[in-house]
Each structure stands twice: as C-alpha cells, then as structure tokens.
PDB file of N, CA and C in Angstrom:
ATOM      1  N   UNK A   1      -2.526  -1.026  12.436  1.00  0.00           N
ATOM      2  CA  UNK A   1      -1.923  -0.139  11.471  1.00  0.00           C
ATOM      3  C   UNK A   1      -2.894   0.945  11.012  1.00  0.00           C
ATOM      4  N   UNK A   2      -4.179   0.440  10.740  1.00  0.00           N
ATOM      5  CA  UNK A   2      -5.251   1.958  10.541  1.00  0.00           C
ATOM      6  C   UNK A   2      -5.882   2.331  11.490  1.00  0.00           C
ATOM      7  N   UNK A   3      -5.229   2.364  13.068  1.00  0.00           N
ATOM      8  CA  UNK A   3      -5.902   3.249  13.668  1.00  0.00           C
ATOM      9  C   UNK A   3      -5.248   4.892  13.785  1.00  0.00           C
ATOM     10  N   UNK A   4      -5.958   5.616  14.078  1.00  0.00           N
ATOM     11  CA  UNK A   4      -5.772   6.844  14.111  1.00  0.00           C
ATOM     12  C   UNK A   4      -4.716   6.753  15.506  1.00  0.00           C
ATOM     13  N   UNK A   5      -3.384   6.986  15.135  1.00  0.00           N
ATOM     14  CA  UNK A   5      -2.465   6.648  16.192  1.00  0.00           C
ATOM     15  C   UNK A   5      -1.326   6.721  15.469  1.00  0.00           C
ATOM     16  N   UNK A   6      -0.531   7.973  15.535  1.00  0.00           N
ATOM     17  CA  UNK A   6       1.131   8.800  14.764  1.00  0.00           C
ATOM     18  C   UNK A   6       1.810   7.957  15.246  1.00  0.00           C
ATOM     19  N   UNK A   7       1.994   6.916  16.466  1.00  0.00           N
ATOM     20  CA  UNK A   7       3.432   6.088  16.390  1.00  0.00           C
ATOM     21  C   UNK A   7       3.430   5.375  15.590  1.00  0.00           C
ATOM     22  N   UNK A   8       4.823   4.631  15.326  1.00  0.00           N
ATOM     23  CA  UNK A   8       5.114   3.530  14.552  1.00  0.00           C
ATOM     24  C   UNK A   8       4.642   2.333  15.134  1.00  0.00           C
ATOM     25  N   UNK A   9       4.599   1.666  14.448  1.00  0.00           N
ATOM     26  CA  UNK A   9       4.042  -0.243  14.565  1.00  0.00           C
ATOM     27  C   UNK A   9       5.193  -0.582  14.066  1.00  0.00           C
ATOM     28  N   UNK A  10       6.314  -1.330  15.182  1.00  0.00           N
ATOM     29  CA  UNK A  10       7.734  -2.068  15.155  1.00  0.00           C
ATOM     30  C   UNK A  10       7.114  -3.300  15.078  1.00  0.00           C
ATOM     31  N   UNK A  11       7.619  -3.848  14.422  1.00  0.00           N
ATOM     32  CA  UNK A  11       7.480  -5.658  13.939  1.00  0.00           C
ATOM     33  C   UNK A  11       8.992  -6.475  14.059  1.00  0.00           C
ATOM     34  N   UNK A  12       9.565  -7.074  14.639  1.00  0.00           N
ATOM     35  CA  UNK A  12      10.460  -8.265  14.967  1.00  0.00           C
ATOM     36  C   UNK A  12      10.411  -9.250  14.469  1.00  0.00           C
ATOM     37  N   UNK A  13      11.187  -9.110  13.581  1.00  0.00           N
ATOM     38  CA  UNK A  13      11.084 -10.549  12.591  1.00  0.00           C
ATOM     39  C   UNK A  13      11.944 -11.671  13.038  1.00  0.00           C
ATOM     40  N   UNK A  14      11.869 -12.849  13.612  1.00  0.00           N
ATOM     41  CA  UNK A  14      13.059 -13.995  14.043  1.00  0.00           C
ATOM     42  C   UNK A  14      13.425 -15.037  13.212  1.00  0.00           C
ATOM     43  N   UNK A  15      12.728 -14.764  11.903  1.00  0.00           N
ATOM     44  CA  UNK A  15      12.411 -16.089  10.653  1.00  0.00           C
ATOM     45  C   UNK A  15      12.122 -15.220   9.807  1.00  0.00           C
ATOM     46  N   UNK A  16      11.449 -15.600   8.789  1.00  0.00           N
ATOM     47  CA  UNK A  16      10.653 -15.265   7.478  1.00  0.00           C
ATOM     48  C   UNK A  16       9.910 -14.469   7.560  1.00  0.00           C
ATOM     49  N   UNK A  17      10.042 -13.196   6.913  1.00  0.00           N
ATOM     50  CA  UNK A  17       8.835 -12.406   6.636  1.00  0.00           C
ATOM     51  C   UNK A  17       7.836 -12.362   6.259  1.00  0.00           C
ATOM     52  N   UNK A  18       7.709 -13.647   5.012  1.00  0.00           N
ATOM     53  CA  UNK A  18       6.385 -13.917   4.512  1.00  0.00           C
ATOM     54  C   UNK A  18       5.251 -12.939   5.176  1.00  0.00           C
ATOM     55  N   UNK A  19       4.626 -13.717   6.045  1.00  0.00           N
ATOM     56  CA  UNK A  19       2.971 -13.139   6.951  1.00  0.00           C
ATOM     57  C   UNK A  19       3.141 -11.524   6.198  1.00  0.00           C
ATOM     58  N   UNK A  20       4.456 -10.916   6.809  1.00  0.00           N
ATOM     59  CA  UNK A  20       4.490  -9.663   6.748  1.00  0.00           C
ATOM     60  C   UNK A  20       4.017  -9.118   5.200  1.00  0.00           C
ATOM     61  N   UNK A  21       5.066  -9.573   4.547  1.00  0.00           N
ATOM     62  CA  UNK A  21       5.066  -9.355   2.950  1.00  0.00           C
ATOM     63  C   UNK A  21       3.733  -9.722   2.220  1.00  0.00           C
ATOM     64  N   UNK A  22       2.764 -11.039   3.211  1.00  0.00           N
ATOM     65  CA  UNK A  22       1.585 -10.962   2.941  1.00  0.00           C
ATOM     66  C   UNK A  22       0.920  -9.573   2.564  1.00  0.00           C
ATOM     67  N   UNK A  23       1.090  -9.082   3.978  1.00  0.00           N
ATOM     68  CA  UNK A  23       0.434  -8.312   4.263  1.00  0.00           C
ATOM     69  C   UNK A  23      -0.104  -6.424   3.709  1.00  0.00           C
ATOM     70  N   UNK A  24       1.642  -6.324   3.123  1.00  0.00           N
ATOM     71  CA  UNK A  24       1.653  -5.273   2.771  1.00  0.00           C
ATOM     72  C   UNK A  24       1.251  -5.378   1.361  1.00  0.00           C
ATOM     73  N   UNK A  25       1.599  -6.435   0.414  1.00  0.00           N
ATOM     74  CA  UNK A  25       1.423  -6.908  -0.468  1.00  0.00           C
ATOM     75  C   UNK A  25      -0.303  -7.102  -0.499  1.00  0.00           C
ATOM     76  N   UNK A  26      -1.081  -7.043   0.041  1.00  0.00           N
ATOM     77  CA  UNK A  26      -2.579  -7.365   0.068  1.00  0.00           C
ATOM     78  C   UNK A  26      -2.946  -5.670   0.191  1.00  0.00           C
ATOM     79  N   UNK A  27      -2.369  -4.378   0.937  1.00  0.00           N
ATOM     80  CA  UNK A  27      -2.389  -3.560   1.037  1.00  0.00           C
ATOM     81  C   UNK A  27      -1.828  -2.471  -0.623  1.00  0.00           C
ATOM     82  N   UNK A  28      -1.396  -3.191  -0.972  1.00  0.00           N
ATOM     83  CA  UNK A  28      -0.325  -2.856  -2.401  1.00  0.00           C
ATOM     84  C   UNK A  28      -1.951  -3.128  -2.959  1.00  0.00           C
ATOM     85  N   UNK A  29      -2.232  -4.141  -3.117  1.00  0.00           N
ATOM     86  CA  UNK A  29      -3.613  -4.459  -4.266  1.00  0.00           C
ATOM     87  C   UNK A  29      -4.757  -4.251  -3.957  1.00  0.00           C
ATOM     88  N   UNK A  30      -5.176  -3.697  -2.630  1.00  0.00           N
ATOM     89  CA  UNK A  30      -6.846  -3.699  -2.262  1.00  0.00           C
ATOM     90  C   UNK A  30      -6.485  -1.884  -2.097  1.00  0.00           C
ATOM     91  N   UNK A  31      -5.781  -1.371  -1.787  1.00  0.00           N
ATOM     92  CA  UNK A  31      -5.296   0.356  -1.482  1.00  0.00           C
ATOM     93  C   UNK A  31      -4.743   1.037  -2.784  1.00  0.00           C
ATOM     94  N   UNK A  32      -5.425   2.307  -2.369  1.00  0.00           N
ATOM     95  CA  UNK A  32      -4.379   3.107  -3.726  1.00  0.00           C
ATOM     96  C   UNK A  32      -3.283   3.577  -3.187  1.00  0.00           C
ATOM     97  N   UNK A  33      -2.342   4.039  -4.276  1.00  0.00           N
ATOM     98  CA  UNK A  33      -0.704   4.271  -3.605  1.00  0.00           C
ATOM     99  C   UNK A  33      -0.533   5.255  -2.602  1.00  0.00           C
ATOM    100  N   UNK A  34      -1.837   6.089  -2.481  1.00  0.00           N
ATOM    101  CA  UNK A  34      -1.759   7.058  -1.294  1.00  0.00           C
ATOM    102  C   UNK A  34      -1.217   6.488   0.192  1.00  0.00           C
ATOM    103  N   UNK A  35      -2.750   5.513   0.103  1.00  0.00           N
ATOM    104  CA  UNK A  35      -2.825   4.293   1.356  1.00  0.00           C
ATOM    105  C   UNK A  35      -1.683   3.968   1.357  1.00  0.00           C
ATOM    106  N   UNK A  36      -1.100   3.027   0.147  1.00  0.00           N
ATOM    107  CA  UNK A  36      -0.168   2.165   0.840  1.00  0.00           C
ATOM    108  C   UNK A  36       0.995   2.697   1.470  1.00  0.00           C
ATOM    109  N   UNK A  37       1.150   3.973   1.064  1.00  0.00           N
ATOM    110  CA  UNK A  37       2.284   5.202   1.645  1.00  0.00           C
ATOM    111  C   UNK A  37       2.141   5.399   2.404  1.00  0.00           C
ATOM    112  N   UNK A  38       0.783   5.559   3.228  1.00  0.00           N
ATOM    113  CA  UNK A  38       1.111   6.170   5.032  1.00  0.00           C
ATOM    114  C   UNK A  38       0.663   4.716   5.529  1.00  0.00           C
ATOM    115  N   UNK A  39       0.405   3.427   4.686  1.00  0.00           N
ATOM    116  CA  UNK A  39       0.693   2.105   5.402  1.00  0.00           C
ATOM    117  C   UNK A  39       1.728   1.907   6.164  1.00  0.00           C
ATOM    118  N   UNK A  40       3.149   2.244   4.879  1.00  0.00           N
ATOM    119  CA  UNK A  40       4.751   1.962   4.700  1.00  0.00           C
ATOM    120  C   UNK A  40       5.062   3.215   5.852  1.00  0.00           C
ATOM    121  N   UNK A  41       4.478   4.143   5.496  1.00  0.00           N
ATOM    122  CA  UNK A  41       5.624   5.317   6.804  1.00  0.00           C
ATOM    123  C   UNK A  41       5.270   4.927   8.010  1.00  0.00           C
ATOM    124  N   UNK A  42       4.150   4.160   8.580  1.00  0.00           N
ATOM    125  CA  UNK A  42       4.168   3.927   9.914  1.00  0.00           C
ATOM    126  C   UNK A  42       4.267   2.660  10.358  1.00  0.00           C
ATOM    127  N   UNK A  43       4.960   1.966   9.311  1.00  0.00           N
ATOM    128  CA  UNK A  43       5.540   0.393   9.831  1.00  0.00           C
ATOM    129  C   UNK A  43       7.496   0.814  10.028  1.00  0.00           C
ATOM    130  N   UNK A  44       7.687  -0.379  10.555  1.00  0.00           N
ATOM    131  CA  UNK A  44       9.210  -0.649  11.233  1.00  0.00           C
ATOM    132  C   UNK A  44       9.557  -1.729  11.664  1.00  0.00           C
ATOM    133  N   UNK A  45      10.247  -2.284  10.584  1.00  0.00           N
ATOM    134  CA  UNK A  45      10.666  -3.569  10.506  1.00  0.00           C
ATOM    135  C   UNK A  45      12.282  -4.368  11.240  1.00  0.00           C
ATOM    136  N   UNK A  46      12.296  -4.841  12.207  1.00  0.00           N
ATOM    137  CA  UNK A  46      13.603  -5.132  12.794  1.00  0.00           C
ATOM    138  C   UNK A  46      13.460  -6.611  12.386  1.00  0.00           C
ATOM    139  N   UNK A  47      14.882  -6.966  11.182  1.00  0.00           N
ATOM    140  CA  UNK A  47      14.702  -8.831  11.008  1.00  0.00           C
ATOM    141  C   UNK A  47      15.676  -8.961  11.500  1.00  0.00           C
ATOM    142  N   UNK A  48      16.122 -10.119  11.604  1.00  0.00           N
ATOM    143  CA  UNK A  48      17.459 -10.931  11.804  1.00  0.00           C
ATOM    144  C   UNK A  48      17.637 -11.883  10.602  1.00  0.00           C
ATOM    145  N   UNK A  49      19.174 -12.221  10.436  1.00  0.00           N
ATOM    146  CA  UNK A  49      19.639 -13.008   9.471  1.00  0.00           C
ATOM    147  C   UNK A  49      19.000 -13.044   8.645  1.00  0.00           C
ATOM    148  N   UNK A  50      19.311 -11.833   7.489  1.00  0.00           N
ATOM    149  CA  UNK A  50      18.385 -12.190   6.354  1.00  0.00           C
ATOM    150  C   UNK A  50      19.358 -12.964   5.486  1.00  0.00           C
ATOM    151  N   UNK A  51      21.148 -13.063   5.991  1.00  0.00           N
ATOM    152  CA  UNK A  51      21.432 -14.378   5.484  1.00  0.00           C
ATOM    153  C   UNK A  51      22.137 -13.313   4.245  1.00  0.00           C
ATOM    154  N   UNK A  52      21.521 -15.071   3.119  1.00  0.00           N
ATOM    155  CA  UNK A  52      21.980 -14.984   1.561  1.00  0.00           C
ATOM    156  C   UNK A  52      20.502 -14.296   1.299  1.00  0.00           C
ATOM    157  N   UNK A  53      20.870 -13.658  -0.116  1.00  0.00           N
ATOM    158  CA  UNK A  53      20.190 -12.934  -0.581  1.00  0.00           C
ATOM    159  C   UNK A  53      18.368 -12.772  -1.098  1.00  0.00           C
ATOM    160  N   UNK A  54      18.036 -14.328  -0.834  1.00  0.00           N
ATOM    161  CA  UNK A  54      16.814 -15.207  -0.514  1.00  0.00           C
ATOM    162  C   UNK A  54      16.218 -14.611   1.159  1.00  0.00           C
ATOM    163  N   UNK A  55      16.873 -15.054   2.287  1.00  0.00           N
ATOM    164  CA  UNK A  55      16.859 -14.834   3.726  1.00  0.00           C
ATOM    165  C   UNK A  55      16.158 -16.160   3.775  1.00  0.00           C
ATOM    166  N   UNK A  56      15.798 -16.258   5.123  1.00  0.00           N
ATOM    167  CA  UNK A  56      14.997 -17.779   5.056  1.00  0.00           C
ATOM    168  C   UNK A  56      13.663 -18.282   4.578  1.00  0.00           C
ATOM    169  N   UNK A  57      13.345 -17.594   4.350  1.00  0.00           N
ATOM    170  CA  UNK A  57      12.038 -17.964   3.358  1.00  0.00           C
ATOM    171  C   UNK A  57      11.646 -17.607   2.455  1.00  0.00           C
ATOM    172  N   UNK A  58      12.937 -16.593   1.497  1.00  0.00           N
ATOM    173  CA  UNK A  58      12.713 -16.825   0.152  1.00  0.00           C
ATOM    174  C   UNK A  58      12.033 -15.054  -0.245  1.00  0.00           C
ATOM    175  N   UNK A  59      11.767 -14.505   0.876  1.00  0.00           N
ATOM    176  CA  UNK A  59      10.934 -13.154   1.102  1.00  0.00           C
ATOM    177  C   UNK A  59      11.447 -11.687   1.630  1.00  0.00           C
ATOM    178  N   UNK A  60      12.130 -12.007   2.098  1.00  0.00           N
ATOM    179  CA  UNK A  60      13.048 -10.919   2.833  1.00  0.00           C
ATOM    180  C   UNK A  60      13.587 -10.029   1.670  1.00  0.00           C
ATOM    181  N   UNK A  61      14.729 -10.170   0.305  1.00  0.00           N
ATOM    182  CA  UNK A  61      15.163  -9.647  -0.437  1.00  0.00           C
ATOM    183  C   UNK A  61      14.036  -8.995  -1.283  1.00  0.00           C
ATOM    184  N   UNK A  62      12.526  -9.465  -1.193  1.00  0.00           N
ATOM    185  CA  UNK A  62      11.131  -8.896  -1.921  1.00  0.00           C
ATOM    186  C   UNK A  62      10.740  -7.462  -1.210  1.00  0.00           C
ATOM    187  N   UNK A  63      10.956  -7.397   0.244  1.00  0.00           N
ATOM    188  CA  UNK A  63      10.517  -6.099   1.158  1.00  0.00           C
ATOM    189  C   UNK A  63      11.570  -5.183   0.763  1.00  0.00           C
ATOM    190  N   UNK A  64      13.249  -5.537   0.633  1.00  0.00           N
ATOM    191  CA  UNK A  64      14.144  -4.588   0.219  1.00  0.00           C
ATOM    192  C   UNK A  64      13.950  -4.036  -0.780  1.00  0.00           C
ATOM    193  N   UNK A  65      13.831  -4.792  -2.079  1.00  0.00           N
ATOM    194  CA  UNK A  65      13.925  -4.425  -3.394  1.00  0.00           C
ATOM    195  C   UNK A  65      12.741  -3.687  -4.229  1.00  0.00           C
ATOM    196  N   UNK A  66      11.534  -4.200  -3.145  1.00  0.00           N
ATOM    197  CA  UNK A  66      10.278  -3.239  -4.068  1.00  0.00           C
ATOM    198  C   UNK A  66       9.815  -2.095  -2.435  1.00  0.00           C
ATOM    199  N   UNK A  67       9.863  -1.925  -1.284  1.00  0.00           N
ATOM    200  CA  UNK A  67      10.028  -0.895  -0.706  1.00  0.00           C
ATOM    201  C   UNK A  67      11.284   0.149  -0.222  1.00  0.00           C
ATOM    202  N   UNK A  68      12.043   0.550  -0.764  1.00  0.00           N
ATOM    203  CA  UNK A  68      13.312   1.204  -0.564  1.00  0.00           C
ATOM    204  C   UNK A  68      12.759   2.140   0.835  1.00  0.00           C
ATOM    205  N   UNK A  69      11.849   2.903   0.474  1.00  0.00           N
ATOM    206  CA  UNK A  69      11.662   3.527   1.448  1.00  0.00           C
ATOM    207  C   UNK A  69      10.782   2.930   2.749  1.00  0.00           C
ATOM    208  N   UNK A  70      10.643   2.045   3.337  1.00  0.00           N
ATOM    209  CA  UNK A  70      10.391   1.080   4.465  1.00  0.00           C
ATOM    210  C   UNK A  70      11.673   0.933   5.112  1.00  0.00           C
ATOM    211  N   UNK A  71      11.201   1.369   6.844  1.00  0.00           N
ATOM    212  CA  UNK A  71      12.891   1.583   7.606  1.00  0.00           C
ATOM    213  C   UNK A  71      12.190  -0.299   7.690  1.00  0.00           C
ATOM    214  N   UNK A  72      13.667  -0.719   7.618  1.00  0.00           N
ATOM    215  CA  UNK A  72      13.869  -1.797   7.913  1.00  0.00           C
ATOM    216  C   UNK A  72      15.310  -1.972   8.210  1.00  0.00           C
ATOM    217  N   UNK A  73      15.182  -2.608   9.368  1.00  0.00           N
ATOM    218  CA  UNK A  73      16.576  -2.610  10.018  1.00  0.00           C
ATOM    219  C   UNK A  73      17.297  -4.516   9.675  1.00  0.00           C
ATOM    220  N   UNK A  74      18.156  -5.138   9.244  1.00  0.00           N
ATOM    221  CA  UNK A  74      18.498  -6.111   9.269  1.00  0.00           C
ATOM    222  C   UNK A  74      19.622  -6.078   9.864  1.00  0.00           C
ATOM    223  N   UNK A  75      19.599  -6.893  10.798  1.00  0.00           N
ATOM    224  CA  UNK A  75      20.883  -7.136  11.599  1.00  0.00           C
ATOM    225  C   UNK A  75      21.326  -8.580  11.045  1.00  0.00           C
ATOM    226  N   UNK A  76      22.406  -8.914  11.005  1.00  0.00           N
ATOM    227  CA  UNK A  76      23.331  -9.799  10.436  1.00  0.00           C
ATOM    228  C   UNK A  76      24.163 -10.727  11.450  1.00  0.00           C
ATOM    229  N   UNK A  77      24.595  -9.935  12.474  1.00  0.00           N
ATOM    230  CA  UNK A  77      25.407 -10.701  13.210  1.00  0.00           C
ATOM    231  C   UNK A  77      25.220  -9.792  14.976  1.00  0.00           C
ATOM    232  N   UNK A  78      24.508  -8.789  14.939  1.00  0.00           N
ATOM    233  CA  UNK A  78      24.254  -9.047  16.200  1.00  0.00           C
ATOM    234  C   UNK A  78      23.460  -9.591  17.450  1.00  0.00           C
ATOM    235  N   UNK A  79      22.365 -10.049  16.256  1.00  0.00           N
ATOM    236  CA  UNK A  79      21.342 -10.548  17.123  1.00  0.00           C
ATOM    237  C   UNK A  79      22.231 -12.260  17.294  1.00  0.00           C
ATOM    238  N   UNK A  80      23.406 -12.439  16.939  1.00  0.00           N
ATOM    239  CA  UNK A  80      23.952 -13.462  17.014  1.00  0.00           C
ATOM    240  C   UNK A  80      23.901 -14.100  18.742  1.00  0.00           C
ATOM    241  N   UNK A  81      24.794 -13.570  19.483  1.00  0.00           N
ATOM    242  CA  UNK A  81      25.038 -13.833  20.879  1.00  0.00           C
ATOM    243  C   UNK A  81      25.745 -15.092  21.062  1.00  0.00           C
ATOM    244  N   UNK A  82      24.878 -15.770  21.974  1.00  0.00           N
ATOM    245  CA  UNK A  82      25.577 -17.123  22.521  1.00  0.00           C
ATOM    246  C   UNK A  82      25.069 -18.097  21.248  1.00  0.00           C
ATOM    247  N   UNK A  83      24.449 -17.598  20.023  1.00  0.00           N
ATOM    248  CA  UNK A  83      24.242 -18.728  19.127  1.00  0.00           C
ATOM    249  C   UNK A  83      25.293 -18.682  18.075  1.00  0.00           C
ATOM    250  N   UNK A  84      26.302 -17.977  18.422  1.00  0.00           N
ATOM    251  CA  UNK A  84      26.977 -17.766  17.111  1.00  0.00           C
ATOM    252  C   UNK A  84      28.102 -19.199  17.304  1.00  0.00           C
ATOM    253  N   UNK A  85      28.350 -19.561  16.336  1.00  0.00           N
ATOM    254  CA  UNK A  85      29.269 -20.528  16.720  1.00  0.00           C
ATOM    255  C   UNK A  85      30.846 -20.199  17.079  1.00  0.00           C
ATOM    256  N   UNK A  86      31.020 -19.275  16.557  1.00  0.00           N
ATOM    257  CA  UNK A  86      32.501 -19.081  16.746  1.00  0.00           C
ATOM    258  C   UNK A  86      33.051 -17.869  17.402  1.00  0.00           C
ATOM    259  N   UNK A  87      31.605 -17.441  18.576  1.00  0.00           N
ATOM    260  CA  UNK A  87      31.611 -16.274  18.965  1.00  0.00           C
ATOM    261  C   UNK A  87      32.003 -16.728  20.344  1.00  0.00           C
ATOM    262  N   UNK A  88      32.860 -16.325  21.206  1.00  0.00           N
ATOM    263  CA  UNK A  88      33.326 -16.813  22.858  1.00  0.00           C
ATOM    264  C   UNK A  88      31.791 -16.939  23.832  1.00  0.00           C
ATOM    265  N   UNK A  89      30.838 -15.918  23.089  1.00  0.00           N
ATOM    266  CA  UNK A  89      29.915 -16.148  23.772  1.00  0.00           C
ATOM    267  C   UNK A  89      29.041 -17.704  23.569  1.00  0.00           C
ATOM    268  N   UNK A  90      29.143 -18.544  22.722  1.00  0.00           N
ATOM    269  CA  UNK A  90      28.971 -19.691  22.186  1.00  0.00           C
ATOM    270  C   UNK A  90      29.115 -20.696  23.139  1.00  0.00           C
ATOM    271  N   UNK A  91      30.499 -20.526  23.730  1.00  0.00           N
ATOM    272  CA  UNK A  91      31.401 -21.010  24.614  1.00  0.00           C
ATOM    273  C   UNK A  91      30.956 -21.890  25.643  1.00  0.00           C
ATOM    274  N   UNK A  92      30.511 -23.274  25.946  1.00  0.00           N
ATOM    275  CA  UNK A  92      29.731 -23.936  27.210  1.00  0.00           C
ATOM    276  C   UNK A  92      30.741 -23.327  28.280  1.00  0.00           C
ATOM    277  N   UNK A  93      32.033 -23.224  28.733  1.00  0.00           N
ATOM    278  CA  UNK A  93      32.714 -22.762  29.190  1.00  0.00           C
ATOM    279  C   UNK A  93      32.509 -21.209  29.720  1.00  0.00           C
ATOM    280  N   UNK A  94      32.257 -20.280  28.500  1.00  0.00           N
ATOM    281  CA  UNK A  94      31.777 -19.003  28.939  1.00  0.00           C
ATOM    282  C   UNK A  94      30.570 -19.025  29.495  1.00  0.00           C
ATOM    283  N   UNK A  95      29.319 -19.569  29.064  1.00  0.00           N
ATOM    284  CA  UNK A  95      28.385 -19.681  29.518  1.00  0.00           C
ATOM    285  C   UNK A  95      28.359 -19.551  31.169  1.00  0.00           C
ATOM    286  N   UNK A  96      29.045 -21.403  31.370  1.00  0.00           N
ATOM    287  CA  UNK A  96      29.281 -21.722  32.771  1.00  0.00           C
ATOM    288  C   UNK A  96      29.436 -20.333  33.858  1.00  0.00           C
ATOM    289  N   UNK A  97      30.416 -20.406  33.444  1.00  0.00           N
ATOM    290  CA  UNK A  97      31.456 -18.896  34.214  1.00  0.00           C
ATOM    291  C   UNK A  97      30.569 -17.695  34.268  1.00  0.00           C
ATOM    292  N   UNK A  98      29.605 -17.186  33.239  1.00  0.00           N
ATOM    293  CA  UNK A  98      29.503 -15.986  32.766  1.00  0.00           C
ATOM    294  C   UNK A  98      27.788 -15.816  33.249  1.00  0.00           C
ATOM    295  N   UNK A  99      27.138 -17.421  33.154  1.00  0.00           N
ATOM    296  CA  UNK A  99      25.736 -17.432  33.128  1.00  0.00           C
ATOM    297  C   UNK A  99      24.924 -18.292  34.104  1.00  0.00           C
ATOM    298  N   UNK A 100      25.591 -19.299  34.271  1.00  0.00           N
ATOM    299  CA  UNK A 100      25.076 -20.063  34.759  1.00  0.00           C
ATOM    300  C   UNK A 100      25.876 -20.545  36.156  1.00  0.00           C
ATOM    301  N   UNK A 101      26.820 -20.626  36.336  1.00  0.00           N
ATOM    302  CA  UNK A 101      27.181 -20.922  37.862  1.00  0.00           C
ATOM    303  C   UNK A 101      27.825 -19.782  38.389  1.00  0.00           C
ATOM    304  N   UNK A 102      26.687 -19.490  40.093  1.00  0.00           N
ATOM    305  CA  UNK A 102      27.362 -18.382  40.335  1.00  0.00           C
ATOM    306  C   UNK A 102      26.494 -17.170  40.343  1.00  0.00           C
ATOM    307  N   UNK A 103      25.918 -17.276  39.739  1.00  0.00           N
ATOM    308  CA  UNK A 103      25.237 -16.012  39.043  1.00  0.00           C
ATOM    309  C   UNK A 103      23.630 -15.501  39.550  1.00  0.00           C
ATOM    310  N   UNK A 104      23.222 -16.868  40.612  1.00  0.00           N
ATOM    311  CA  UNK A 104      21.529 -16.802  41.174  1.00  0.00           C
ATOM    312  C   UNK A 104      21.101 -17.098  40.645  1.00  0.00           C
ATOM    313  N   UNK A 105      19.528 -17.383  40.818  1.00  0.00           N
ATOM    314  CA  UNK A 105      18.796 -18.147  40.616  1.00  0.00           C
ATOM    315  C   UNK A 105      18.609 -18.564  38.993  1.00  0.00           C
ATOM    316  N   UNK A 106      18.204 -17.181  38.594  1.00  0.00           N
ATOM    317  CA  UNK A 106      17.868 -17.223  36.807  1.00  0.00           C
ATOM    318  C   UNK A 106      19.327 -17.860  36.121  1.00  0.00           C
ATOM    319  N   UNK A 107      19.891 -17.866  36.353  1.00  0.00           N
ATOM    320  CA  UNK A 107      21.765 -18.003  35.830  1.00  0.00           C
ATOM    321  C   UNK A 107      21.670 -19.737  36.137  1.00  0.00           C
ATOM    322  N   UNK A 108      21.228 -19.733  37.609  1.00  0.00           N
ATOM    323  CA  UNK A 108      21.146 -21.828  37.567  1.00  0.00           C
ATOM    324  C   UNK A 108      20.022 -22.404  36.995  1.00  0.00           C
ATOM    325  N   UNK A 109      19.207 -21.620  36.429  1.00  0.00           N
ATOM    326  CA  UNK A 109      17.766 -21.979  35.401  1.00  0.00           C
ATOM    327  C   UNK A 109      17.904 -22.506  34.096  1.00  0.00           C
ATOM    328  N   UNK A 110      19.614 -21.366  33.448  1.00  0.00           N
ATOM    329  CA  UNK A 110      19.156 -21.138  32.114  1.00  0.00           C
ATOM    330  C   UNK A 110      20.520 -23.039  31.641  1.00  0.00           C
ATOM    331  N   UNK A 111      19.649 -23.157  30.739  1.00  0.00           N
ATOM    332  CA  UNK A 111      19.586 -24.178  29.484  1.00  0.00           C
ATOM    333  C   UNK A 111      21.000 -24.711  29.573  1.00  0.00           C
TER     334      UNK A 111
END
C-alpha cells in the first residue's frame, strides 16, 4: 500500500474483515488524516455476504459506517453459485448434467 505505485490494491474478502479493519484502523492511529486518505483512495475492497448487519465477524458494518468514502463492493447473492441453496445451480442433478459428467477431465474431478 506505500509503495510509490497509482494502481489500486483490490482485497477479496471470503469471511471477516477483521485483519483488514485491523489494518486501516492501525493506519487511522499511527497516520495523520492526510495519510490515511491516500491510504483509503488506493484500497478496494470486494466482500461477500456481509449478511446481517454484523457480517460474519462482527466487522464488516465498522468499514461501511466510519469509511463512506472506501469503494467497497459487497455482493450479497452473487458470489452465491452452486452454494446457494435454493439456487438450480445448488442442484446435485444440475451439477451432474452441467459439471461433472460429460464435461472432461476437470468436470470428472470436481467434488
């Protein structure tokens, strides 16, 4: 994050943000608000299921509510896929058909 380098630093969140919220949060108290501003403009946050208003570890609704301006993307239901339960893609049936028989090698691999 402090190297001399204009792209963004994308972060993928699959759980809890915590580490993250560590992080910026340690940047919030050791930086002045200058810092922590071109900290925040060159981060980019992609989570999944942040859920209920907690997310899963209690941290997620802390990055919304005290950085407004941090792109953070939360997806809700598309990073869903074949885990959703009530999604056809769920389906051992679709799977079969769609993934796994039929399909070559990687397709007779998967799970």
């Amino acid at each position: 994050m402090d190297e001399e380098d204009a792209r963004p630093v994308w972060i993928g969140i699959w759980g809890g943000p915590q580490e993250v919220d560590q992080a910026i949060w340690k940047v919030q108290k050791t930086r002045s608000p200058e810092d922590l501003d071109a900290f925040l403009d060159k981060l980019r946050i992609f989570m999944i299921g942040l859920g209920n208003k907690a997310g899963q570890d209690g941290s997620g609704q802390w990055l919304l509510d005290n950085f407004p301006n941090l792109l953070i993307v939360v997806s809700q239901k598309t990073y869903g896929g074949m885990f959703a339960q009530k999604s056809p893609l769920g389906n051992i049936k679709w799977i079969d058909a769609n993934i796994r028989k039929g399909h070559g090698p990687l397709g007779a691999i998967y799970p």
